[in-house]
Protein backbone atom coordinates (compact mmCIF):
# COMPACT_ATOMS: atom_id res chain seq x y z
CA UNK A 1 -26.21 0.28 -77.59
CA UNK A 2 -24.81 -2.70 -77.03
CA UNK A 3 -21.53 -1.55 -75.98
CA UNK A 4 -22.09 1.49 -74.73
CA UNK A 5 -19.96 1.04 -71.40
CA UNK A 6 -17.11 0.33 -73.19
CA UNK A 7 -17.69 3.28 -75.53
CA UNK A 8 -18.27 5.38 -72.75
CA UNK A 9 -14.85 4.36 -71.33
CA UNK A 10 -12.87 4.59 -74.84
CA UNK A 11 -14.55 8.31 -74.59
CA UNK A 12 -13.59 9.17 -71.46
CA UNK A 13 -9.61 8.16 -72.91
CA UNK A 14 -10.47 10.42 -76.11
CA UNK A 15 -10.81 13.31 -73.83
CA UNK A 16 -8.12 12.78 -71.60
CA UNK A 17 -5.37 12.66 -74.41
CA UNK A 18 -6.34 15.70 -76.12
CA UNK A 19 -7.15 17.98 -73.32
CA UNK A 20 -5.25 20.96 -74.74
CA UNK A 21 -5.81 23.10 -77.83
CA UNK A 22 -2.49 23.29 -79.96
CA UNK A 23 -1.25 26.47 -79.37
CA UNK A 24 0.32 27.88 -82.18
CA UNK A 25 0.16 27.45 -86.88
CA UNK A 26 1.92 24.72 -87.99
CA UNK A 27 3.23 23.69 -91.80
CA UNK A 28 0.02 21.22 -91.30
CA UNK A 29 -2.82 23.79 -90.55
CA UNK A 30 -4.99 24.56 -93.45
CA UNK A 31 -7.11 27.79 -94.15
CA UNK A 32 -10.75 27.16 -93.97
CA UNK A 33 -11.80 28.95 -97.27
CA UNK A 34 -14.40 32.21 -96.21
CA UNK A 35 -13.43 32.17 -92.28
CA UNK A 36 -10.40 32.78 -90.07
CA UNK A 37 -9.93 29.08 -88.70
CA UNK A 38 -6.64 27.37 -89.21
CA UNK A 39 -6.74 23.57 -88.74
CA UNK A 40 -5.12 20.44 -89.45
CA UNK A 41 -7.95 17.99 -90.88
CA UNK A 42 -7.97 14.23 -90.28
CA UNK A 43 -6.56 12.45 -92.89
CA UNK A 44 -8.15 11.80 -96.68
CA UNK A 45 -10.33 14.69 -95.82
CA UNK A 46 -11.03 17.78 -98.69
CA UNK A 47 -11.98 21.13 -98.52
CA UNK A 48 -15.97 21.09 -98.61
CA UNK A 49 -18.00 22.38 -101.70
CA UNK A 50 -20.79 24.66 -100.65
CA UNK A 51 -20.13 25.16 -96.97
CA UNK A 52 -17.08 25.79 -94.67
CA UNK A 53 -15.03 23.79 -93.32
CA UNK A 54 -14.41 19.72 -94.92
CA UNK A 55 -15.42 16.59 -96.23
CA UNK A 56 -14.49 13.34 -94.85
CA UNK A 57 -15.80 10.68 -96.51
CA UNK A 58 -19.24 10.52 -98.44
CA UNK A 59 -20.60 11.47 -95.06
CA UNK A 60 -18.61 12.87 -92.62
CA UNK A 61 -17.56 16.58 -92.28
CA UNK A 62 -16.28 19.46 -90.43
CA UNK A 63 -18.43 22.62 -90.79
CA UNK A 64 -17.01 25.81 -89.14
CA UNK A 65 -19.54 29.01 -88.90
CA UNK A 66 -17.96 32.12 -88.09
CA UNK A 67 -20.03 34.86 -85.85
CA UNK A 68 -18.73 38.22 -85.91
CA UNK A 69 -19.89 40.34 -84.72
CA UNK A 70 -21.40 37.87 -82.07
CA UNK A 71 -20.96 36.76 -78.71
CA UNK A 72 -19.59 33.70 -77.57
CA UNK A 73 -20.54 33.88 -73.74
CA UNK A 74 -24.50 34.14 -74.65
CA UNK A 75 -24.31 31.61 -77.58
CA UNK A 76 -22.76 29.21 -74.86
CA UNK A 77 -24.65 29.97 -71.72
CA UNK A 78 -26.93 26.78 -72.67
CA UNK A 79 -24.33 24.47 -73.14
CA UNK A 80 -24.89 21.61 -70.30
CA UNK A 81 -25.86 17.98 -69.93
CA UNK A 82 -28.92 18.77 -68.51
CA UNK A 83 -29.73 21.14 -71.73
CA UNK A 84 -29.64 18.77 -73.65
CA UNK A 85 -30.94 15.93 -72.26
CA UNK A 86 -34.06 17.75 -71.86
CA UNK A 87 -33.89 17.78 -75.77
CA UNK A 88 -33.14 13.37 -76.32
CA UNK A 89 -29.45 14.22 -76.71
CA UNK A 90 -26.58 12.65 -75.06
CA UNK A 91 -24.21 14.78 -73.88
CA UNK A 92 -20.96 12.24 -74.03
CA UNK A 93 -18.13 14.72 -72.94
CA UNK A 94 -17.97 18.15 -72.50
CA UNK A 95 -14.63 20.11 -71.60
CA UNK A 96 -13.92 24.05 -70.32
CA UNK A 97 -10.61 25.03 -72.52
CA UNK A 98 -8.55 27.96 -74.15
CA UNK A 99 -8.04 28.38 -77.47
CA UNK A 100 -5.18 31.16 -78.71
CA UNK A 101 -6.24 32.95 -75.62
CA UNK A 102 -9.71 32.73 -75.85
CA UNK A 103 -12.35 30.48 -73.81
CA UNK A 104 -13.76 27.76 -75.28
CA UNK A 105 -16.04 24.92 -74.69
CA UNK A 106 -15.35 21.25 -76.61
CA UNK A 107 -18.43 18.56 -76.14
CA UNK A 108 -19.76 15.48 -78.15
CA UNK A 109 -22.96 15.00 -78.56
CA UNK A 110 -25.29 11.37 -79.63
CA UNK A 111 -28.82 11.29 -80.20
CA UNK A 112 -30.41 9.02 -77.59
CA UNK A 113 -32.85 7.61 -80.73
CA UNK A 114 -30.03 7.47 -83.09
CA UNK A 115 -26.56 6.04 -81.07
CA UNK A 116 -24.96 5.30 -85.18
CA UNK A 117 -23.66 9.00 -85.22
CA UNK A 118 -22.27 11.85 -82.85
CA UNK A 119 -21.42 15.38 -83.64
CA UNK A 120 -18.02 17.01 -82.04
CA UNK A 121 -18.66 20.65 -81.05
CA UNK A 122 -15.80 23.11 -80.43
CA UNK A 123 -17.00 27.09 -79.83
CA UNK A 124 -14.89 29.29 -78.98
CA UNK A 125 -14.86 33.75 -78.62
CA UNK A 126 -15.33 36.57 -76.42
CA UNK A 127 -17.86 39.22 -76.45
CA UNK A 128 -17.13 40.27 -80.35
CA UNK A 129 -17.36 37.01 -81.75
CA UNK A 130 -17.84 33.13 -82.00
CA UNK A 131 -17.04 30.17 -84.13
CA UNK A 132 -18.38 27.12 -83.95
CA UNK A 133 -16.40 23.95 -85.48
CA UNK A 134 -19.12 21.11 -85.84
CA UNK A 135 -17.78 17.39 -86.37
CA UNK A 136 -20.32 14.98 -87.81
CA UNK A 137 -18.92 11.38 -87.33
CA UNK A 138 -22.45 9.14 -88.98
CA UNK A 139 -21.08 5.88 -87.47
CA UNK A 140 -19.80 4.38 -84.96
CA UNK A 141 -16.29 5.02 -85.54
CA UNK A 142 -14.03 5.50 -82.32
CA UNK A 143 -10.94 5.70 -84.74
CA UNK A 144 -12.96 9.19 -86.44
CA UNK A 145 -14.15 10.32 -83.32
CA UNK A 146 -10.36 10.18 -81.90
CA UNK A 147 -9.70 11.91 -85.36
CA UNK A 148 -12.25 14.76 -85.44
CA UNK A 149 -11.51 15.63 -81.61
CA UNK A 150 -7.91 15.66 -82.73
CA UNK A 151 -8.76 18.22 -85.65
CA UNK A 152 -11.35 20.38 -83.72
CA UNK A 153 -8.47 21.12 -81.05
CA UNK A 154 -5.60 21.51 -83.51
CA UNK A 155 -7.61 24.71 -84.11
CA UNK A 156 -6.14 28.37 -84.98
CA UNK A 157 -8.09 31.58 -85.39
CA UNK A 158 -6.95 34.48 -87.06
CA UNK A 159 -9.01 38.02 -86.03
CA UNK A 160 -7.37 40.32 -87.53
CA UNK A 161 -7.04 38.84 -91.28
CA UNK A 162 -8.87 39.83 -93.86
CA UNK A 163 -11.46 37.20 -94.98
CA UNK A 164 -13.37 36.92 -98.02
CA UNK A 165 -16.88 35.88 -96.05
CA UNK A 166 -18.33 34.52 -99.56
CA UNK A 167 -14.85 32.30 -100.91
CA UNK A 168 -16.97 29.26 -100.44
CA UNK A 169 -20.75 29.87 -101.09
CA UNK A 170 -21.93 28.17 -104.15
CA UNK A 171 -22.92 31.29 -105.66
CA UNK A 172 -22.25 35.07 -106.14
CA UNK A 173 -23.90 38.30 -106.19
CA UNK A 174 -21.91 41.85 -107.43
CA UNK A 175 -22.89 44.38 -105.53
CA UNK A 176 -20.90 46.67 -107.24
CA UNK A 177 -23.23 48.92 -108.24
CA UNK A 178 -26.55 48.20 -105.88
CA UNK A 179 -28.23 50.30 -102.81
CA UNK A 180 -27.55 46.94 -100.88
CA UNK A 181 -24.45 45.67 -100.31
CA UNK A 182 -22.47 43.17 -98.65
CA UNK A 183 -22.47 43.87 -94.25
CA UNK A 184 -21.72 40.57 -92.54
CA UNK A 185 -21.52 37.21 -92.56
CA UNK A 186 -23.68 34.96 -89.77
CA UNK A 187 -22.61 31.06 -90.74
CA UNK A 188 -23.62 30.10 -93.74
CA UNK A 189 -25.87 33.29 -94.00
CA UNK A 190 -24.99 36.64 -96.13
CA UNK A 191 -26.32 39.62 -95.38
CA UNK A 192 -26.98 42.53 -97.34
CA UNK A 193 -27.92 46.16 -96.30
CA UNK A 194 -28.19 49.66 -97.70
CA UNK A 195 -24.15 50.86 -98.25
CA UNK A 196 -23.29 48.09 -96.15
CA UNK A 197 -24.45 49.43 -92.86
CA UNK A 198 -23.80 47.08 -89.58
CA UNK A 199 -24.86 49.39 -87.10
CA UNK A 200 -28.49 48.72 -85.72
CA UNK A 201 -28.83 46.13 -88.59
CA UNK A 202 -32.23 44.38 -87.18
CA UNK A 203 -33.96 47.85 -87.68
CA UNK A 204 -33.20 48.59 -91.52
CA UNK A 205 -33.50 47.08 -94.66
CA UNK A 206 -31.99 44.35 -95.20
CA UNK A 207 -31.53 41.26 -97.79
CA UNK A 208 -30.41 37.51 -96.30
CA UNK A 209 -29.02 35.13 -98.99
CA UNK A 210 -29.37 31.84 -97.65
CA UNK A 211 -27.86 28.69 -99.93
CA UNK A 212 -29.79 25.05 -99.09
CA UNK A 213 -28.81 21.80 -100.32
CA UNK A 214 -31.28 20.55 -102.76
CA UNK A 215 -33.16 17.22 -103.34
CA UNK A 216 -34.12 17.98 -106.81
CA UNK A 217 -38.04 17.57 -106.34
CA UNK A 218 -38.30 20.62 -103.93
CA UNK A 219 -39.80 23.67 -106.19
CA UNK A 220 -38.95 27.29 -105.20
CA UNK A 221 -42.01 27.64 -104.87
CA UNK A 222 -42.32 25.09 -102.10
CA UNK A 223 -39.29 26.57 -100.34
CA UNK A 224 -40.92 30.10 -100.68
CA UNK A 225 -43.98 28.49 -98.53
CA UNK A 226 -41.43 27.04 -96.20
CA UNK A 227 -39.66 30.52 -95.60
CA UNK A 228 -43.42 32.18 -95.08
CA UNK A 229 -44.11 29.81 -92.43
CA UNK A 230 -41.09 30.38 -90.89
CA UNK A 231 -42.04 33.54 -90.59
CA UNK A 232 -44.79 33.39 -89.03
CA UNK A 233 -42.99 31.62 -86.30
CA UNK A 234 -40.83 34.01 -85.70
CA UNK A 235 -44.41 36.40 -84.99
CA UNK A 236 -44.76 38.03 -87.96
CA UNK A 237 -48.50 37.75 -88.45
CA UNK A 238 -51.02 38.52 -91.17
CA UNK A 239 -49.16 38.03 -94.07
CA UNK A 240 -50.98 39.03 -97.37
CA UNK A 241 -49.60 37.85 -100.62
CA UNK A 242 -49.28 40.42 -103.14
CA UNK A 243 -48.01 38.74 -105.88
CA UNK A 244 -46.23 35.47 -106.95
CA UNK A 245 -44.70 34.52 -109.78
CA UNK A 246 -42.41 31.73 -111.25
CA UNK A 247 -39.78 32.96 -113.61
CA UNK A 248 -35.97 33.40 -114.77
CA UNK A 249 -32.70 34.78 -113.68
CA UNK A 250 -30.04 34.15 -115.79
CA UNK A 251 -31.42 31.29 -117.03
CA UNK A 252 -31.93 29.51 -113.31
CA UNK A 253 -35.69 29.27 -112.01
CA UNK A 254 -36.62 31.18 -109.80
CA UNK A 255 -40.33 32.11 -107.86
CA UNK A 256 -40.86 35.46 -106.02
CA UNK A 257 -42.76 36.39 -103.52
CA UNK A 258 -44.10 39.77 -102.67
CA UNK A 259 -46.33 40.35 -98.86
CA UNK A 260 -46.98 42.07 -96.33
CA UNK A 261 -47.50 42.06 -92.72
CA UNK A 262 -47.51 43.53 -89.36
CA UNK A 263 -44.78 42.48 -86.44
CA UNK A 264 -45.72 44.23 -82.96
CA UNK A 265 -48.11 46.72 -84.88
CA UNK A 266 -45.62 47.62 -87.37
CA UNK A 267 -46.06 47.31 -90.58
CA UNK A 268 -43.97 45.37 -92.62
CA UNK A 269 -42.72 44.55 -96.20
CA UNK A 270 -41.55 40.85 -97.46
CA UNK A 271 -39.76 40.48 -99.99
CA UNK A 272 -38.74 36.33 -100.95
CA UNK A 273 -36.86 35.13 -103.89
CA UNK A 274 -35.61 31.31 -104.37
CA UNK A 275 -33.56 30.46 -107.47
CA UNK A 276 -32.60 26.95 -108.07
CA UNK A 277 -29.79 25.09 -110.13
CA UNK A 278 -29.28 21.44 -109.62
CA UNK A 279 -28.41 20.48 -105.77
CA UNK A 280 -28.61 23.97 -104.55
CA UNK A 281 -31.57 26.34 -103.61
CA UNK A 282 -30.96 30.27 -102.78
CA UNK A 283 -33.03 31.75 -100.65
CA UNK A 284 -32.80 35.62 -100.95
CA UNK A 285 -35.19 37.03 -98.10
CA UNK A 286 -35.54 40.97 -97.89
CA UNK A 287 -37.50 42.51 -95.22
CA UNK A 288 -38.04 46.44 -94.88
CA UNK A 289 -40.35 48.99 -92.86
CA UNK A 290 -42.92 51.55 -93.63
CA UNK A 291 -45.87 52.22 -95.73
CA UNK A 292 -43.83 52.51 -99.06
CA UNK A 293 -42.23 49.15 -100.71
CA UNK A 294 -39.51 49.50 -102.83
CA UNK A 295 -39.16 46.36 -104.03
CA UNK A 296 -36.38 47.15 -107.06
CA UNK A 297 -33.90 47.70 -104.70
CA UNK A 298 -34.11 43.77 -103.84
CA UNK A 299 -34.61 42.77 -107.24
CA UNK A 300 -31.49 44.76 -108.39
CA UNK A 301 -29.16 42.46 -106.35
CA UNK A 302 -31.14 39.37 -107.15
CA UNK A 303 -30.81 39.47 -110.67
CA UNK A 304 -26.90 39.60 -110.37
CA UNK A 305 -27.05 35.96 -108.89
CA UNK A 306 -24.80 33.70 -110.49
CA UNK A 307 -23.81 29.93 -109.29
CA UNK A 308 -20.46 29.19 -108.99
């Protein structure tokens, strides 16, 4: 970059001026819709449509994903210049804070391939839980990145309201009268699990709903192959299709999925159902254990899908 020492220098007078967190709600803060973060936004920005947190622009944004239960202490431990270096990322400031009491870590972040954008990071918690407030300034704008440092530490958190974890998702599903129903809420992912259960969630069955921005010429079908692979990843090997099949629900399209597999010699059932109206993909992933697959009590909740 051309002027990258005196970038580096303008940075170093970002950080220096807004050191501290505000410390208390102001006339100014604004709810982000489906979380318990408080903020003042920069200017000319709107609440965001599809995710948490807000628009800025055509381009820029302010997405804030909400842990809890989580940890912030392990979901931090690999926050460091060298980190990320290691990964072709700048690290261009990084600062130890408090926020309403709690620790918290602010750094900006540049590609070294890409120096026309920079994402500010704020994360903040304890043991219970952790947010993360992610600024994405796509140019080089000191005047934003002044503005979205500004925001991310004007930051107030809530724990003890009541939230409703799905306010802003761009669709719905009533549980109302399903085995599965709504647990907790991991970012931008729902999860669903029989009578709600959050104790020793990773061993039951349970049903993520995952929205995805669409391009319009990805198929479910396509996505359903991207969220098998992604399985197999993860180390779930020896997947056999059962079936797969394109239709409707409530009018959207939709394909489904039905496998199995085996994950550290245990078996496993797969359960994958994309549904797609204009910009937006669902992903609705349901995993559960044992020899005997009932697969209704997926397909029960998926068929109450609406979009918003």
């Amino acid at each position: 970059m051309a002027n990258k020492i005196l970038i580096t220098l303008l940075l170093s007078v970002i950080a220096a001026t807004g050191l501290l967190a505000q410390s208390e709600l102001t006339e100014k803060h604004q709810l982000v819709s489906g979380t318990r973060v408080w903020m003042i936004p920069p200017e000319g920005a709107v609440p965001g449509i599809g995710f948490n947190g807000f628009q800025i622009g055509e381009e820029g944004a302010i997405n804030v994903m909400e842990v809890n239960p989580g940890n912030y202490f392990s979901s931090t431990e690999n926050v460091s210049k060298e980190n990320f270096e290691t990964k072709g990322i700048k690290m261009m400031d990084l600062e130890e804070l408090e926020l309403n009491g709690y620790p918290a870590k602010y750094f900006c972040l540049q590609s070294v391939e890409d120096e026309t954008s920079k994402t500010h990071n704020l994360v903040f918690g304890d043991s219970t839980f952790s947010v993360m407030l992610i600024g994405v300034n796509p140019g080089v704008d000191e005047n934003m990145d002044a503005a979205m440092k500004t925001a991310l530490l004007s930051t107030q958190y809530q724990k003890e309201m009541e939230i409703d974890y799905m306010a802003n998702a761009p669709f719905t599903l009533d549980d109302s009268e399903t085995t599965l129903k709504f647990a907790q809420a991991n970012a931008n992912m729902f999860i669903f699990t029989p009578d709600g259960v959050t104790e020793n969630i990773q061993n039951t069955t349970m049903l993520l709903a995952i929205p995805l921005p669409s391009d319009g010429l990805t198929t479910p079908s396509a996505t359903c192959e991207l969220m098998l692979n992604g399985l197999k990843e993860k180390g779930i090997t020896d997947i056999e299709i059962i079936s797969s099949e394109e239709h409707k629900i409530n009018d959207y399209v939709g394909y489904e999925i039905i496998a199995k597999s085996t994950m550290e010699g245990k078996m496993l059932n797969i359960y994958i159902q994309v549904v797609a109206e204009d910009k937006v993909q669902v992903v609705l992933q349901g995993i559960s254990g044992g020899e005997e697959f009932d697969v209704e009590v997926f397909r029960e909740l998926t068929q109450t899908l609406h979009f918003k």
